[in-house]
C-alpha atoms as a PDB file:
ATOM      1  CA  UNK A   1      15.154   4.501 -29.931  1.00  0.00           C
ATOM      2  CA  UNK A   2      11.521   3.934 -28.843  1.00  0.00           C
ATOM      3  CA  UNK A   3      12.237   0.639 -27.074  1.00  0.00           C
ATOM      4  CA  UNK A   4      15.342   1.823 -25.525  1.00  0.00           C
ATOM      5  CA  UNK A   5      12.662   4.932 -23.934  1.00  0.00           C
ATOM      6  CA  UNK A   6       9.684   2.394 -22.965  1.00  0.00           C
ATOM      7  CA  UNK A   7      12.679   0.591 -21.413  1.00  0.00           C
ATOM      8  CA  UNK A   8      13.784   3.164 -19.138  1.00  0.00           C
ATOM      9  CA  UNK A   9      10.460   3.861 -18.190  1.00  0.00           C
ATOM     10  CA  UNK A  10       9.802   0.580 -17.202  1.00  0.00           C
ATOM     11  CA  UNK A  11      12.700   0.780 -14.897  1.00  0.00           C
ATOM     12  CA  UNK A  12      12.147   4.146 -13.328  1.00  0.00           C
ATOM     13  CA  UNK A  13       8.539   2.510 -12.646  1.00  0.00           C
ATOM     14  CA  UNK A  14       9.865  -0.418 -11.156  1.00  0.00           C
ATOM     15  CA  UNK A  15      12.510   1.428  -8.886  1.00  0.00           C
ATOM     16  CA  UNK A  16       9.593   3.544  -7.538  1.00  0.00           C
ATOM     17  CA  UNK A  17       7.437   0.661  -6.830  1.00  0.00           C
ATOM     18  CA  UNK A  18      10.042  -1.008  -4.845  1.00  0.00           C
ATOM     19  CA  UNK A  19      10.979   2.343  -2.959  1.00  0.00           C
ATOM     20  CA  UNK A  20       7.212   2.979  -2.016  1.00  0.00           C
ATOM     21  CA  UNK A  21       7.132  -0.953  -0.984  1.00  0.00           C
ATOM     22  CA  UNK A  22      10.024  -0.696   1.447  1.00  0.00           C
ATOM     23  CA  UNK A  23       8.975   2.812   3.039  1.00  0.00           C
ATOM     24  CA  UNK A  24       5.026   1.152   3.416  1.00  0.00           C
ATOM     25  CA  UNK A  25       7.135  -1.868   5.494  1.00  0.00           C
ATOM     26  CA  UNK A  26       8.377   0.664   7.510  1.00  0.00           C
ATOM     27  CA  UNK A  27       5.824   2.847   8.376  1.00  0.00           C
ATOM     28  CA  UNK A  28       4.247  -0.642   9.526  1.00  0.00           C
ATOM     29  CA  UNK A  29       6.806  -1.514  11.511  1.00  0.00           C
ATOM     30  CA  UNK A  30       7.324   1.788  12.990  1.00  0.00           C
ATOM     31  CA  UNK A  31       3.219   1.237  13.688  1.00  0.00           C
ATOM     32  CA  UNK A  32       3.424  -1.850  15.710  1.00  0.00           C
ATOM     33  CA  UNK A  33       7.534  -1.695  17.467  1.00  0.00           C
ATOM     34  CA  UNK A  34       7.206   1.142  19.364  1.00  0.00           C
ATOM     35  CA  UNK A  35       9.163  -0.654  22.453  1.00  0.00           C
ATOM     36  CA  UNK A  36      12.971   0.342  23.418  1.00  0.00           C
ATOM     37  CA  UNK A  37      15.950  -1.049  21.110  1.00  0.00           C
ATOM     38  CA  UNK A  38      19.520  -0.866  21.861  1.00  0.00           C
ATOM     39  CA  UNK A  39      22.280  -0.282  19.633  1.00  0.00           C
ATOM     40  CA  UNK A  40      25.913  -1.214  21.129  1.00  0.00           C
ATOM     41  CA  UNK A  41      28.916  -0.617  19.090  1.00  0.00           C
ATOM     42  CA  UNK A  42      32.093  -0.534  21.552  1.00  0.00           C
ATOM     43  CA  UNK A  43      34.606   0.842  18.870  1.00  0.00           C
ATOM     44  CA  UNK A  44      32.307   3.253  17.371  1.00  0.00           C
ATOM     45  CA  UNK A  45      29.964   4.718  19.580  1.00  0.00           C
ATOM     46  CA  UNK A  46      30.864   5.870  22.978  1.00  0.00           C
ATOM     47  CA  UNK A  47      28.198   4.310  24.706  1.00  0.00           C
ATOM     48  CA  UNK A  48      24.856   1.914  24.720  1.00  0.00           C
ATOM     49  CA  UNK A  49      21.880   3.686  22.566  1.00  0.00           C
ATOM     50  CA  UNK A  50      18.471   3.884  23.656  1.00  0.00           C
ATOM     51  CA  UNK A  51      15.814   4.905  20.971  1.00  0.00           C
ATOM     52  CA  UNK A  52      12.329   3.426  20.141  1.00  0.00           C
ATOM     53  CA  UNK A  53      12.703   0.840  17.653  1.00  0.00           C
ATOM     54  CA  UNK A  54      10.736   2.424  14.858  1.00  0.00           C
ATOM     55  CA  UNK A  55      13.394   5.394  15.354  1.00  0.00           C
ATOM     56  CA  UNK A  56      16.152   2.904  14.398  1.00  0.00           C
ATOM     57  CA  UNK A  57      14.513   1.231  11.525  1.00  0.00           C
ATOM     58  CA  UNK A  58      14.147   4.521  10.318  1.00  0.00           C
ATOM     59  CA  UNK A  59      17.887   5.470  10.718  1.00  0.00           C
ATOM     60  CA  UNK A  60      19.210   2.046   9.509  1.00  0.00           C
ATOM     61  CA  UNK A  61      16.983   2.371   6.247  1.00  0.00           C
ATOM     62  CA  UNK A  62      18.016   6.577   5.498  1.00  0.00           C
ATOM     63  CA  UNK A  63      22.027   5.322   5.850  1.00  0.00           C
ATOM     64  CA  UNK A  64      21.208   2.071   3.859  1.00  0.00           C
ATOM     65  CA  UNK A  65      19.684   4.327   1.035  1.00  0.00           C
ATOM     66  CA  UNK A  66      22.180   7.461   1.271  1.00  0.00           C
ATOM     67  CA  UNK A  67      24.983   4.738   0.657  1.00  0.00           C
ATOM     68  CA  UNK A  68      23.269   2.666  -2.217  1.00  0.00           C
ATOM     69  CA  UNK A  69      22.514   6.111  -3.836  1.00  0.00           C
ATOM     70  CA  UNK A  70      26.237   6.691  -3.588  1.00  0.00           C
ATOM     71  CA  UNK A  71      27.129   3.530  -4.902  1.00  0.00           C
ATOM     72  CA  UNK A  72      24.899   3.758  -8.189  1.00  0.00           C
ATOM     73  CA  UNK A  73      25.812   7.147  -8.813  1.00  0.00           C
ATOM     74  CA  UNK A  74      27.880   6.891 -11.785  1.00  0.00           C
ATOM     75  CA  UNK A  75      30.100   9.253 -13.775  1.00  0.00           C
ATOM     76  CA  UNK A  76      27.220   9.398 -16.557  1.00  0.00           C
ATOM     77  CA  UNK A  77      29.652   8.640 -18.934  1.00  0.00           C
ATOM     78  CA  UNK A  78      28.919   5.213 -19.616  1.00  0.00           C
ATOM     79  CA  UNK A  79      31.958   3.556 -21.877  1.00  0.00           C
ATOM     80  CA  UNK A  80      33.432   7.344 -22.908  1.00  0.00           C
ATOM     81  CA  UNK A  81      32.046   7.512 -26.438  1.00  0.00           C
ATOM     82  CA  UNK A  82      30.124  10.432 -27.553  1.00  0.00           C
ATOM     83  CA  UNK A  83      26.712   9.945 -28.963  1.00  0.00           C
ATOM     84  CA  UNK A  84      27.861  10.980 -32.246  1.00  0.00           C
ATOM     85  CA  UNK A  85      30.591   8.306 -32.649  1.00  0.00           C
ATOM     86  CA  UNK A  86      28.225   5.254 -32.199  1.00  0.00           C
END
C-alpha cells in the first residue's frame, strides 16, 4: 500500500514538472515572437487570422491541454471491482 502511494506521488510530481516545463517554453517564446502570425483555415474559419504569434502559441497550447485533459479523464472506475472484492 505504501509503494503503490510513493508511486502516485512520483507521478503527480512528474506531471507537474512537465506542465511547468512546457508553460516556461512558452512564456519564452511568447518573450522573443512577438511579430504577426496567420492562421488560414478555409472550411473552418471564415477568414485569414491576424494575431501576434505569442497569442497563438498560447491558444494552440490551452486547446491542446483542454482536449488531453478530456481524453485522460476516465470514469474512475478502473476494471469495475469494488475495493472490497480484490
Amino acid at each position: 500500500m505504501i509503494g503503490a502511494q510513493k508511486n502516485m506521488n512520483f507521478k503527480l510530481l512528474a506531471k507537474a514538472v512537465v506542465i511547468i516545463a512546457v508553460l516556461a517554453l512558452l512564456v519564452v517564446m511568447g518573450m522573443f515572437n512577438r511579430g504577426d502570425a496567420t492562421l488560414d483555415l478555409p472550411r473552418i474559419l471564415p477568414g485569414v487570422q491576424h494575431a501576434p504569434a505569442c497569442c497563438m502559441y498560447y491558444g494552440f497550447f490551452a486547446v491542446g491541454f483542454l482536449v488531453g485533459t478530456l481524453l485522460m479523464a476516465g470514469g474512475g472506475r478502473g476494471s469495475g471491482k469494488s475495493g472490497k472484492e480484490k
